[in-house]
C-alpha atoms as a PDB file:
ATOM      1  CA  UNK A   1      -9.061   4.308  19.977  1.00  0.00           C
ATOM      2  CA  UNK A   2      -8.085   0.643  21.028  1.00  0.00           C
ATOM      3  CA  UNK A   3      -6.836  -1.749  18.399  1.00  0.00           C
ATOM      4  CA  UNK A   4      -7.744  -5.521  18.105  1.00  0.00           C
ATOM      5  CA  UNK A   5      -6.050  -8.538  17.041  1.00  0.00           C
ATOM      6  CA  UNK A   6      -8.004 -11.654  15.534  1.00  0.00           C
ATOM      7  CA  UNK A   7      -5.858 -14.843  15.436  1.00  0.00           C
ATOM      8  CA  UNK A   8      -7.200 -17.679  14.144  1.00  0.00           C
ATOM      9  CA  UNK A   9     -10.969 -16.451  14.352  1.00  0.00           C
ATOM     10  CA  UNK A  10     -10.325 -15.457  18.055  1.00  0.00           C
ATOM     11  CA  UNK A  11     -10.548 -12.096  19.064  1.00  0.00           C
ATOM     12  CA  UNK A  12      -8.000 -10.270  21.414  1.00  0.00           C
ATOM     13  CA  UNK A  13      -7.438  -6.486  22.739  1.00  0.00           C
ATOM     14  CA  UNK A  14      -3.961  -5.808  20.999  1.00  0.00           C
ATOM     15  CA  UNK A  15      -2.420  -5.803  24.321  1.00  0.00           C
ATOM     16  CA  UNK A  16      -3.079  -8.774  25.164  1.00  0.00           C
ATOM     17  CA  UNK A  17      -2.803 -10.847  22.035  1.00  0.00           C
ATOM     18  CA  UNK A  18       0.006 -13.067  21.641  1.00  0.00           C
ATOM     19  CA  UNK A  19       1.694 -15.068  18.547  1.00  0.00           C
ATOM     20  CA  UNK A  20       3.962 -18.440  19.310  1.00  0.00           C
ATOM     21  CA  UNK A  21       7.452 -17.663  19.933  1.00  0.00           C
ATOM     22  CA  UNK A  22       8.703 -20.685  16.631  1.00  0.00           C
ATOM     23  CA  UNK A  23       5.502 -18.560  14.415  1.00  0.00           C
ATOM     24  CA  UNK A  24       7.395 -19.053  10.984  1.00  0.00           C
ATOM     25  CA  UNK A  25       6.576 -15.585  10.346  1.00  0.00           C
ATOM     26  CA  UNK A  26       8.417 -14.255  13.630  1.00  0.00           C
ATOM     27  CA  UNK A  27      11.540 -16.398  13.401  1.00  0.00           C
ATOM     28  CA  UNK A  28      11.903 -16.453   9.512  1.00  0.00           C
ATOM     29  CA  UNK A  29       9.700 -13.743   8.059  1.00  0.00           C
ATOM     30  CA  UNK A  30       8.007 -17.171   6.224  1.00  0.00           C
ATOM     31  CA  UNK A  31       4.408 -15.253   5.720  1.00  0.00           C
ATOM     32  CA  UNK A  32       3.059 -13.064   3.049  1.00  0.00           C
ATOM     33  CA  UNK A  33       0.601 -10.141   4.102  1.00  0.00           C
ATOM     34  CA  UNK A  34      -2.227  -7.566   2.763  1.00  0.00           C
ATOM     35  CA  UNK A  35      -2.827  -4.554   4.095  1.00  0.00           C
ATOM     36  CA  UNK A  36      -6.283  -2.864   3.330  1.00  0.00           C
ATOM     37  CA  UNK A  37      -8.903  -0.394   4.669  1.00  0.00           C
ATOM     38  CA  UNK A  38     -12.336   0.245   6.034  1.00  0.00           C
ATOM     39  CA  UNK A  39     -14.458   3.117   5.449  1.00  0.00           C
ATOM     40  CA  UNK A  40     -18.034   3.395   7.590  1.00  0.00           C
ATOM     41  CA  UNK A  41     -17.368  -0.407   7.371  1.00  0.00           C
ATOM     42  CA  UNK A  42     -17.141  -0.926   3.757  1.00  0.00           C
ATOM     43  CA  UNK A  43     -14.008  -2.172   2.567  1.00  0.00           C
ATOM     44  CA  UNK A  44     -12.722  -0.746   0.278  1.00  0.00           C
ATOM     45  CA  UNK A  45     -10.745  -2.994  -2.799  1.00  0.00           C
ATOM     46  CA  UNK A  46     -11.178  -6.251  -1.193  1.00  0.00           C
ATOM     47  CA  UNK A  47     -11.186  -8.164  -3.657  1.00  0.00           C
ATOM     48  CA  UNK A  48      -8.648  -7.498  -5.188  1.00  0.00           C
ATOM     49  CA  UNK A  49      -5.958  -7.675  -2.063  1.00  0.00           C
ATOM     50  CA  UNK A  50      -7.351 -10.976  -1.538  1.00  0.00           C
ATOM     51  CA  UNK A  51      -6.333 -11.510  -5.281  1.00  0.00           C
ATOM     52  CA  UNK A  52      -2.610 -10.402  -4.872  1.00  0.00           C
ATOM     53  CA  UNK A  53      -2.681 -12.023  -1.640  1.00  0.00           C
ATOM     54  CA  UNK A  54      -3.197 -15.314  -3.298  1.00  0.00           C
ATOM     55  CA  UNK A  55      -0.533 -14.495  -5.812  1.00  0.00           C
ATOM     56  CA  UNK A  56       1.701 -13.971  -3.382  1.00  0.00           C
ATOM     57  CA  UNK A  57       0.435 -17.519  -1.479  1.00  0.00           C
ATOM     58  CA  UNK A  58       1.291 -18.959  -4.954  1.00  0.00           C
ATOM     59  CA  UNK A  59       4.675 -17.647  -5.576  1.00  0.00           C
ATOM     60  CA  UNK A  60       5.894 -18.748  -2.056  1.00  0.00           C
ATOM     61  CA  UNK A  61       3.933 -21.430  -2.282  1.00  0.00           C
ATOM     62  CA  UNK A  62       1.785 -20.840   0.969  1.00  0.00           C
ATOM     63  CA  UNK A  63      -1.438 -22.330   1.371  1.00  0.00           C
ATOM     64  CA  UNK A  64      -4.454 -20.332   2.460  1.00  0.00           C
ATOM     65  CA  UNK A  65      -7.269 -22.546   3.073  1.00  0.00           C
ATOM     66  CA  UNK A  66      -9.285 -20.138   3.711  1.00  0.00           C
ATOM     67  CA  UNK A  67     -12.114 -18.518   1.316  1.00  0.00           C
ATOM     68  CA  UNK A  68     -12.797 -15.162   1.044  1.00  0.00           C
ATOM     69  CA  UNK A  69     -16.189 -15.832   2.107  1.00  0.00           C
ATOM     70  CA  UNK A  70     -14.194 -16.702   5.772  1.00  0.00           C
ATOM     71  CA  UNK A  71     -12.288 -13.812   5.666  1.00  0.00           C
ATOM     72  CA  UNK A  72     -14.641 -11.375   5.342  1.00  0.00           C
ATOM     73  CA  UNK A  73     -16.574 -12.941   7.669  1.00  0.00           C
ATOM     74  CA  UNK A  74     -13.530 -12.577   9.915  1.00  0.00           C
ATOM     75  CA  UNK A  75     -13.460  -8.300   9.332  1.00  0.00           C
ATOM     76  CA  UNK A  76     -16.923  -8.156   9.455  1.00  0.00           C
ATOM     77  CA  UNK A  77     -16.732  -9.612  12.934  1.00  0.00           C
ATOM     78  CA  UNK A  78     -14.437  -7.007  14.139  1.00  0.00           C
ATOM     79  CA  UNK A  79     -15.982  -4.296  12.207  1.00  0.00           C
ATOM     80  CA  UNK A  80     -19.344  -5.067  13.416  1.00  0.00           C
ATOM     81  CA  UNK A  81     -17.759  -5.388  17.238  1.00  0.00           C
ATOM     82  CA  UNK A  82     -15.481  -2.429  16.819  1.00  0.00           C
ATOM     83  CA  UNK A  83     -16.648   0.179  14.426  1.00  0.00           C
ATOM     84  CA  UNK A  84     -14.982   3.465  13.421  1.00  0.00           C
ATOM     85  CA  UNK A  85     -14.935   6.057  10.583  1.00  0.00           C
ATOM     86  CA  UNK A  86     -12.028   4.743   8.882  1.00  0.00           C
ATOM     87  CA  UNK A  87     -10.236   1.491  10.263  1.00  0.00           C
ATOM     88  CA  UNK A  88      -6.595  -0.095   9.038  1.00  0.00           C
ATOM     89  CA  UNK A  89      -6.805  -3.862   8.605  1.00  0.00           C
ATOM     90  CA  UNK A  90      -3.811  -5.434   8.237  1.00  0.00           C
ATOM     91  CA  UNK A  91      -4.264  -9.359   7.404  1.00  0.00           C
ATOM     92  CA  UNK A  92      -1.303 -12.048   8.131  1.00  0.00           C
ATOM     93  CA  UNK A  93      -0.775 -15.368   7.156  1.00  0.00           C
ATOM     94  CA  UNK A  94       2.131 -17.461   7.918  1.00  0.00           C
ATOM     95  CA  UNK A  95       3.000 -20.314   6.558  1.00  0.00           C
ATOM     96  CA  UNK A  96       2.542 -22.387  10.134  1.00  0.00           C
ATOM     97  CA  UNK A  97       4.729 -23.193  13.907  1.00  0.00           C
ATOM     98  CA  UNK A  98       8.026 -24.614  14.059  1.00  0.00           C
ATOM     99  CA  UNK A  99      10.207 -26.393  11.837  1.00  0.00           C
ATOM    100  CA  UNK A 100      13.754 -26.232  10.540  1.00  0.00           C
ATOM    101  CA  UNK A 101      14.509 -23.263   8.246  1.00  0.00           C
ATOM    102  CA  UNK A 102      13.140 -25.718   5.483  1.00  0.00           C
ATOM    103  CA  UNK A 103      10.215 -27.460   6.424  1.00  0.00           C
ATOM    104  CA  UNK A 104      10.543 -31.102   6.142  1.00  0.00           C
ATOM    105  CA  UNK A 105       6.684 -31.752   6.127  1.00  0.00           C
ATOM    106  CA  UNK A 106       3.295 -29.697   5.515  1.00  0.00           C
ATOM    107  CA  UNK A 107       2.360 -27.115   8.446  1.00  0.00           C
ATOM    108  CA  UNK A 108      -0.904 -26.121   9.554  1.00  0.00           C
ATOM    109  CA  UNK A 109      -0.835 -21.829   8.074  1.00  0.00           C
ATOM    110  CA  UNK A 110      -2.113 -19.163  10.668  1.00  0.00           C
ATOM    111  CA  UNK A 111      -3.974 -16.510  10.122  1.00  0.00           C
ATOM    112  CA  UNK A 112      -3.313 -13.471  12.024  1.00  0.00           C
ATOM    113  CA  UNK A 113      -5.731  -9.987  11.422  1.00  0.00           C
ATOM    114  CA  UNK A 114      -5.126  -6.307  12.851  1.00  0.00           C
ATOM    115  CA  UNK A 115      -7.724  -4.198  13.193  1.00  0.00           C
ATOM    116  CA  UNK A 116      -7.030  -0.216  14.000  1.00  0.00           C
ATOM    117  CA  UNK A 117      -9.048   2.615  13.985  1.00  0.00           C
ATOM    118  CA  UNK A 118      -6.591   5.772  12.321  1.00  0.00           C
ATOM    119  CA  UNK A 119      -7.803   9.233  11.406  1.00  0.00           C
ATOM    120  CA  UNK A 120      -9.571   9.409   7.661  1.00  0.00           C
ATOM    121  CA  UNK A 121      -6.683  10.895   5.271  1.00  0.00           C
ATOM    122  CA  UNK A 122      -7.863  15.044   4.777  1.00  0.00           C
ATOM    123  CA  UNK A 123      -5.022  16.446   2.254  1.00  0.00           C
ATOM    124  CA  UNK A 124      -6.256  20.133   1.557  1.00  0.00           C
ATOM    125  CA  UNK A 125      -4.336  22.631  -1.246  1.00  0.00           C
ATOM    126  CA  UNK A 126      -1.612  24.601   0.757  1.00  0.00           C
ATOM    127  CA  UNK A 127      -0.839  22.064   3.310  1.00  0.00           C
ATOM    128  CA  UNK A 128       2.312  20.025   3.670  1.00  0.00           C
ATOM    129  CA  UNK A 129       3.450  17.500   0.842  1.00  0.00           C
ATOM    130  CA  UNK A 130       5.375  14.076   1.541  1.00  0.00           C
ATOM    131  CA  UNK A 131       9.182  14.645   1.926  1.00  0.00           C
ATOM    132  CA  UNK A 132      10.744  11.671  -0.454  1.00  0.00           C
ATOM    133  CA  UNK A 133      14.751  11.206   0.037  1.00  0.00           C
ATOM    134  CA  UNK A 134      16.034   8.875  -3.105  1.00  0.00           C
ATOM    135  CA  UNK A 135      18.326   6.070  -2.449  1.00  0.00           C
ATOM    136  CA  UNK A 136      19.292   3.178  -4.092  1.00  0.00           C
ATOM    137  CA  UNK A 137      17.612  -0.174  -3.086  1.00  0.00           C
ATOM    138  CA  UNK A 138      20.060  -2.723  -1.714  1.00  0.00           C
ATOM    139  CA  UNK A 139      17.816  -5.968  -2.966  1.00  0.00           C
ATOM    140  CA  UNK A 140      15.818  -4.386  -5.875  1.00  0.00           C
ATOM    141  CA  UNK A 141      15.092  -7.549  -8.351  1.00  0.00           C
ATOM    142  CA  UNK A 142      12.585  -7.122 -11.446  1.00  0.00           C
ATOM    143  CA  UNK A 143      10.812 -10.779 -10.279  1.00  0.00           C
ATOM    144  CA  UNK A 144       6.853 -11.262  -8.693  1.00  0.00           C
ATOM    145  CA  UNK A 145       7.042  -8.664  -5.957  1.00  0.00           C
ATOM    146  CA  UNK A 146       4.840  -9.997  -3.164  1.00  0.00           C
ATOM    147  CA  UNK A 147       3.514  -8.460   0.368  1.00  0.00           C
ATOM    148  CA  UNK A 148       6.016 -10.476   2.960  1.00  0.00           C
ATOM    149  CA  UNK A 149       7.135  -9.326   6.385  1.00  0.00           C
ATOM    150  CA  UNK A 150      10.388  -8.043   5.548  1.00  0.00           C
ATOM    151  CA  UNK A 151      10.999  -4.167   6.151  1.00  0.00           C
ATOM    152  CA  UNK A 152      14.312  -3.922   7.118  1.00  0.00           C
ATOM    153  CA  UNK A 153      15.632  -2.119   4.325  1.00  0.00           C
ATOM    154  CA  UNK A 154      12.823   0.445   4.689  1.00  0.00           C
ATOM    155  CA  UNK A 155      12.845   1.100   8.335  1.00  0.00           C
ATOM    156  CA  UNK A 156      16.340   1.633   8.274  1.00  0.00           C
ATOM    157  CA  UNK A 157      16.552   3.959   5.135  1.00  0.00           C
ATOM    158  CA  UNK A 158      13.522   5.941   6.483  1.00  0.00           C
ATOM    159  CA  UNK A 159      15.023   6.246   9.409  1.00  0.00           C
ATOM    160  CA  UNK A 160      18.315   7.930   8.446  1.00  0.00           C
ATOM    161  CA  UNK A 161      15.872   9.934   5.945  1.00  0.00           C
ATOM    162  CA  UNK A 162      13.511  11.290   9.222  1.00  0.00           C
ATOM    163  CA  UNK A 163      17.045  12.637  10.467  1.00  0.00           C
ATOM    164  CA  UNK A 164      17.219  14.786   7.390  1.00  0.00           C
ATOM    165  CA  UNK A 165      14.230  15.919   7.636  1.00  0.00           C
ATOM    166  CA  UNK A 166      12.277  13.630   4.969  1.00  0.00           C
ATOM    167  CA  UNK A 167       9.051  11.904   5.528  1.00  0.00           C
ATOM    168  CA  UNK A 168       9.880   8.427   3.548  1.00  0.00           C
ATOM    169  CA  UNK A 169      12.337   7.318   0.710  1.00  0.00           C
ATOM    170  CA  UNK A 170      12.244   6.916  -3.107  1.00  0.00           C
ATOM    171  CA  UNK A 171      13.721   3.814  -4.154  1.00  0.00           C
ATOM    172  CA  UNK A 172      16.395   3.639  -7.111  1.00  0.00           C
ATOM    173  CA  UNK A 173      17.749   0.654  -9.209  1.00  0.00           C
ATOM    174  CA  UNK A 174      21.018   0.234  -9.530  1.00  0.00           C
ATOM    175  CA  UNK A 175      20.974   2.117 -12.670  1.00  0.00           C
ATOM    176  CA  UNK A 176      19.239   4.933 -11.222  1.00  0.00           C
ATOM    177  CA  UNK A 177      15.275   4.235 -12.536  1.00  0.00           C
ATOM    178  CA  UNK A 178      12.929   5.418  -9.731  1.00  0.00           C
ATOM    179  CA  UNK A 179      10.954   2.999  -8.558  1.00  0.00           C
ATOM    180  CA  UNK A 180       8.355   3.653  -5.201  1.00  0.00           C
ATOM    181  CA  UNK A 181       8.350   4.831  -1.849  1.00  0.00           C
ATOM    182  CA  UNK A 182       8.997   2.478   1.034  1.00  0.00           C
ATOM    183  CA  UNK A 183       5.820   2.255   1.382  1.00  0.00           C
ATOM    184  CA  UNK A 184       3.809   3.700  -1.934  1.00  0.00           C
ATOM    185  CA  UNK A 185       3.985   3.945  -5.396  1.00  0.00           C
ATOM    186  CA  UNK A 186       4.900   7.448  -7.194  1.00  0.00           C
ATOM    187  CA  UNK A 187       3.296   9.122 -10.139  1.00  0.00           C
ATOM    188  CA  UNK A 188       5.020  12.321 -11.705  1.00  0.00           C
ATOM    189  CA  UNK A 189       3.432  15.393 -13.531  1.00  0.00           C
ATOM    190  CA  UNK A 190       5.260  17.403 -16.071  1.00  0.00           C
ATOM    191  CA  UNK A 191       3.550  19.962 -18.001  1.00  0.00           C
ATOM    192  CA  UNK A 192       4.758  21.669 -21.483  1.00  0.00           C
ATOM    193  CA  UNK A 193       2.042  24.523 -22.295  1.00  0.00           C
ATOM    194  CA  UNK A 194      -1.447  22.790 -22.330  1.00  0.00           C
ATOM    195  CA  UNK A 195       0.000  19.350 -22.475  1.00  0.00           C
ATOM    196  CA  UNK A 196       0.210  17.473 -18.954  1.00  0.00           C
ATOM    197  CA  UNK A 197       1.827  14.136 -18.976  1.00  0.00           C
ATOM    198  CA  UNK A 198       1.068  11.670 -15.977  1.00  0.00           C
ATOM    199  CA  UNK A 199       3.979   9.216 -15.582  1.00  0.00           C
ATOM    200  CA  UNK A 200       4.341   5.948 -12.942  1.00  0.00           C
ATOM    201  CA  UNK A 201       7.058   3.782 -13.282  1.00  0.00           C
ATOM    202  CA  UNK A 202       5.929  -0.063 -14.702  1.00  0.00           C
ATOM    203  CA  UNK A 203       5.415  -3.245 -12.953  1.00  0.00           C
ATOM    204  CA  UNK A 204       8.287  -4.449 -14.652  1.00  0.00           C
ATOM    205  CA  UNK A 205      10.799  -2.432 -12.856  1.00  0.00           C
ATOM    206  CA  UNK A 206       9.862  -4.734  -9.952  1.00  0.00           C
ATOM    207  CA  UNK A 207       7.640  -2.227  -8.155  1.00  0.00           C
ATOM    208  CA  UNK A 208       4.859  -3.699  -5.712  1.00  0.00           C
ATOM    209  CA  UNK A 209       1.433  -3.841  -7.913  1.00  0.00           C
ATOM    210  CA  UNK A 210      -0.019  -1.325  -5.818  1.00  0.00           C
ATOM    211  CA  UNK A 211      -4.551  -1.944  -5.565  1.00  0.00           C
ATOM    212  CA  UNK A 212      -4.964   2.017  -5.321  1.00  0.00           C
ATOM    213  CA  UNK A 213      -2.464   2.669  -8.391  1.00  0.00           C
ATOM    214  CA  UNK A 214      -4.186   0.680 -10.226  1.00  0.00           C
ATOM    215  CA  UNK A 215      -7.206   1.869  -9.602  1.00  0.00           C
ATOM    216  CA  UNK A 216      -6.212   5.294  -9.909  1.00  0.00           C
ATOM    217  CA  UNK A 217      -5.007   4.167 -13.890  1.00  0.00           C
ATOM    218  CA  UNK A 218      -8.323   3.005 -14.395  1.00  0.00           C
ATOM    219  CA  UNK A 219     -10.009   5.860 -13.036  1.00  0.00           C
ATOM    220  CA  UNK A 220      -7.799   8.454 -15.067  1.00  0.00           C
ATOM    221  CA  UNK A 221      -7.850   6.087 -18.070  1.00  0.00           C
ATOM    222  CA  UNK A 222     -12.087   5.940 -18.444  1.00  0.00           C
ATOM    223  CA  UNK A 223     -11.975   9.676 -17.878  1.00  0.00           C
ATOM    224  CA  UNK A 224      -9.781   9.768 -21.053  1.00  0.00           C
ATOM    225  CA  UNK A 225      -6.862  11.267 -19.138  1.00  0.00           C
ATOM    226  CA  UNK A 226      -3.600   9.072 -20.457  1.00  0.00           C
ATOM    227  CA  UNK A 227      -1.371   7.886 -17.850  1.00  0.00           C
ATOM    228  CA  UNK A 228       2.098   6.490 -19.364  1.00  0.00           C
ATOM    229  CA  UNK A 229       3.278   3.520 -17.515  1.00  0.00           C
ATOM    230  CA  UNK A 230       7.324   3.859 -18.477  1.00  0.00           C
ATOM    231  CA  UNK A 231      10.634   3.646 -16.943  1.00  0.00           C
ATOM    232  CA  UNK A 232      11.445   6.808 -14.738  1.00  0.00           C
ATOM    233  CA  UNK A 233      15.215   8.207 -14.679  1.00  0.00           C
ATOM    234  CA  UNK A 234      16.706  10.329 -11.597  1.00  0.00           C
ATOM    235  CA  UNK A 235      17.952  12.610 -14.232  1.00  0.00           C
ATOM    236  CA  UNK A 236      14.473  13.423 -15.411  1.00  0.00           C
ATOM    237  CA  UNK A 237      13.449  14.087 -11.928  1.00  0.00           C
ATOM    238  CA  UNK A 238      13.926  18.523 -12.760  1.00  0.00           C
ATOM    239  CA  UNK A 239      11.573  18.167 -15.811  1.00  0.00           C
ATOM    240  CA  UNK A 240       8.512  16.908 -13.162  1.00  0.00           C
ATOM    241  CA  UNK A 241       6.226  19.921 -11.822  1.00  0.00           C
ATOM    242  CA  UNK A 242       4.069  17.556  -9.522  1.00  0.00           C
ATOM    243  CA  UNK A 243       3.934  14.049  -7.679  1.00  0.00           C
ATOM    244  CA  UNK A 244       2.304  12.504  -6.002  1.00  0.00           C
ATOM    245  CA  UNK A 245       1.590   8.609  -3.711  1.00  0.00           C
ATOM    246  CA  UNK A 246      -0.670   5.884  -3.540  1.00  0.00           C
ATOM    247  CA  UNK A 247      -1.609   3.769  -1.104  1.00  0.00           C
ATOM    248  CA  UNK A 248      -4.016   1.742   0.523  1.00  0.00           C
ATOM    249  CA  UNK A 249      -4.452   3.708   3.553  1.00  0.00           C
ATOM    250  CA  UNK A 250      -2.677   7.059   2.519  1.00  0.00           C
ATOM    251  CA  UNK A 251      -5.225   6.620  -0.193  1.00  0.00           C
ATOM    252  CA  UNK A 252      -3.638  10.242  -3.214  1.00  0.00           C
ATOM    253  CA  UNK A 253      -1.199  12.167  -1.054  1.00  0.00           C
ATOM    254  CA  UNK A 254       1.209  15.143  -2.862  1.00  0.00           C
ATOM    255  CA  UNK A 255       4.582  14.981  -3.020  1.00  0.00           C
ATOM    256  CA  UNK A 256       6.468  18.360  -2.166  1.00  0.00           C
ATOM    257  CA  UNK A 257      10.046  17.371  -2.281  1.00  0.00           C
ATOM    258  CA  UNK A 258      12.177  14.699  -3.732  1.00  0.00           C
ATOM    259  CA  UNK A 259      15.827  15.384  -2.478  1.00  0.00           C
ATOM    260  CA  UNK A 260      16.253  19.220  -3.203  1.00  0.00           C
ATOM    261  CA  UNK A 261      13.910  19.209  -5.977  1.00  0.00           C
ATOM    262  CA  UNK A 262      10.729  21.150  -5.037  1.00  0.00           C
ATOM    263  CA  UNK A 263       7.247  20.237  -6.410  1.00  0.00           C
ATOM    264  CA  UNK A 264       4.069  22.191  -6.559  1.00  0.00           C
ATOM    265  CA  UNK A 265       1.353  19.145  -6.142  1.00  0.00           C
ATOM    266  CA  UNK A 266       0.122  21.149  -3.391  1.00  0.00           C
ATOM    267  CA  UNK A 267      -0.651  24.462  -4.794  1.00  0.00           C
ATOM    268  CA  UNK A 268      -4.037  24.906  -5.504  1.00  0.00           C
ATOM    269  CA  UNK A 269      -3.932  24.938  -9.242  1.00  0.00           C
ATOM    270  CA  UNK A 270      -2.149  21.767  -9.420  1.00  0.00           C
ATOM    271  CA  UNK A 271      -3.111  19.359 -11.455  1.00  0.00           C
ATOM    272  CA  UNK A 272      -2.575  16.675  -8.390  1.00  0.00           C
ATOM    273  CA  UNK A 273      -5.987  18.170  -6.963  1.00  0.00           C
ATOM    274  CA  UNK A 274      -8.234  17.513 -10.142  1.00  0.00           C
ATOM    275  CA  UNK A 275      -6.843  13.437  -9.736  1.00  0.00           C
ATOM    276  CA  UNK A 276      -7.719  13.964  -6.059  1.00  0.00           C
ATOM    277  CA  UNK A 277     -11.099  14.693  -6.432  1.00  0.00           C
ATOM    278  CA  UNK A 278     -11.829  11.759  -8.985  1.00  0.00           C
ATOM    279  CA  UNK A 279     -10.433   9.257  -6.820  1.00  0.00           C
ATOM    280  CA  UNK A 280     -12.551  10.777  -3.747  1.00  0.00           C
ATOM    281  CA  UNK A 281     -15.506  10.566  -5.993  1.00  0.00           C
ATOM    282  CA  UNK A 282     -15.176   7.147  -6.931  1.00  0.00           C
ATOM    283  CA  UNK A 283     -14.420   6.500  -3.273  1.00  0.00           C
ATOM    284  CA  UNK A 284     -18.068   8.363  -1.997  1.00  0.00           C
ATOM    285  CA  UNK A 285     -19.751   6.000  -4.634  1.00  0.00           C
ATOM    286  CA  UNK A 286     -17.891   2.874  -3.696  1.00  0.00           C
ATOM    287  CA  UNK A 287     -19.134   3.427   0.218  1.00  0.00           C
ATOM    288  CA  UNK A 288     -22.622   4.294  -0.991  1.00  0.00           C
ATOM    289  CA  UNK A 289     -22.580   1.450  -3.541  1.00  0.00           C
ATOM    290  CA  UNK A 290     -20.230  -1.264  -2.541  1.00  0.00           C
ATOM    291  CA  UNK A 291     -20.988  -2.968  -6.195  1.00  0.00           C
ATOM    292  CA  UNK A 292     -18.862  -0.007  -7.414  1.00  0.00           C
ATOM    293  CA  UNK A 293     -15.750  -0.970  -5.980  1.00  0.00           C
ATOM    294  CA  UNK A 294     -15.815  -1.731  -2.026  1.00  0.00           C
ATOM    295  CA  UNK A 295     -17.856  -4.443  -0.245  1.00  0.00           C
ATOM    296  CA  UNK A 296     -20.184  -3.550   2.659  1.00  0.00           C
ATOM    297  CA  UNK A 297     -20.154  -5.678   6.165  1.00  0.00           C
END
């Protein structure tokens, strides 16, 4: 399954494609970033990542001259060239080449866009949840969280995680409010007789505004299941039966562990499976009606 790499509106074999060595993004990590996906070449949300991507072009004050009109003609050129089931797009733009730390006069942004086929995300009852190790987040601020190319924090906490035998980390605050995964947002089931209550920590804890969270709100929310969007303690952690991750190419995945605390999302009475299946119904109608939700190329 060979990957591709569009810079600029050129197309290259990922091999083979090359960024400048003074890229602003490379040296200083001076670029801001969405990350989306492709289903039988309908994408799926793109609208609104190109919405949070501007946000984020706004907060770091980044210009992207480009419409949206452009970019999706951009992915539809590599769709169209390169088509697969399910296809990982992963769209860059940095502010521009060269300069001192602080540029001293307007650069010319690049656009950089990776395209790669990856396996369609099949989570079945009885099969293996997500592994989530907490720790406490170095840098965690409660400002405009944006998409830039900074994952040092993650790739080294995962890393010491994998050795323990977890699949990703739960962030903390300071004060010990759970926050997301390093690379997700969390929702947590607790259930007290017939009464299920569907918790996700709030924006303003200064988690990432996640496009399949919210979607999955909405989509629980018109189906007049209540999802409370509240601060989330580590203490509370024992009172949660299920959890489960969003994201927007992991798509609903259960949660089976947070440190030694076991969940059943995966069992097949959970209540994680009934939220599965909505979401994978609004998905089937999205890619046979792109109006709904996802636009076709």
């Amino acid at each position: 399954m060979s990957s591709y790499v569009m810079i600029n509106g050129i197309v290259h074999p990922e091999s083979e494609a090359m960024i400048p060595a003074l890229d602003r993004g490379f040296l200083y990590g001076d670029c801001i970033y969405e990350i989306f996906a492709a289903k039988n070449g309908v994408l799926i949300d793109f609208e609104r990542h190109m919405e949070r991507l501007r946000n984020s072009a706004r907060i770091h004050e980044i210009p992207v001259p480009w419409s949206n009109e452009i970019l999706q003609f951009d992915i539809d050129h590599l769709l169209s060239a390169h088509p697969s089931e399910y296809t990982s797009l992963r769209l860059v733009v940095s502010r521009g080449i060269g300069g001192p730390l602080i540029p001293l006069e307007a650069l010319k942004p690049e656009r950089y866009l990776y395209a790669k086929p990856i396996p369609f995300p099949l989570y079945k009852p009885d099969s293996e949840g997500v592994k989530l190790k907490s720790k406490r987040h170095p840098a965690h601020q409660r400002d405009d969280v944006t998409k830039t190319n900074n994952y040092l924090n993650t790739i080294s906490a995962s890393a010491a995680a994998a050795r323990e035998g977890f699949d990703d980390i739960l962030w903390l605050s300071a004060d010990g409010e759970l926050l997301e995964t390093g690379l997700a947002n969390v929702f947590f089931l607790s259930r007290e007789g017939d009464l299920v209550e569907i918790a996700t920590p709030p924006l303003a804890s200064g988690i990432l505004p996640g496009i399949t969270r919210a979607r999955t709100i909405e989509l629980l929310t018109s189906a007049k299941i209540p999802v409370t969007e509240r601060p989330i303690m580590i203490e509370e952690l024992p009172r949660f039966d299920e959890a489960f991750i969003t994201s927007s190419l992991r798509l609903l995945r259960p949660v089976s562990l947070v440190d030694k605390h076991r969940l059943h999302s995966c069992r097949k009475n959970a209540v994680f499976w009934h939220i599965h299946r909505l979401f994978n119904s609004w998905l089937s109608q999205a890619v046979l009606n792109p109006s709904s939700g996802a636009e076709k190329h």
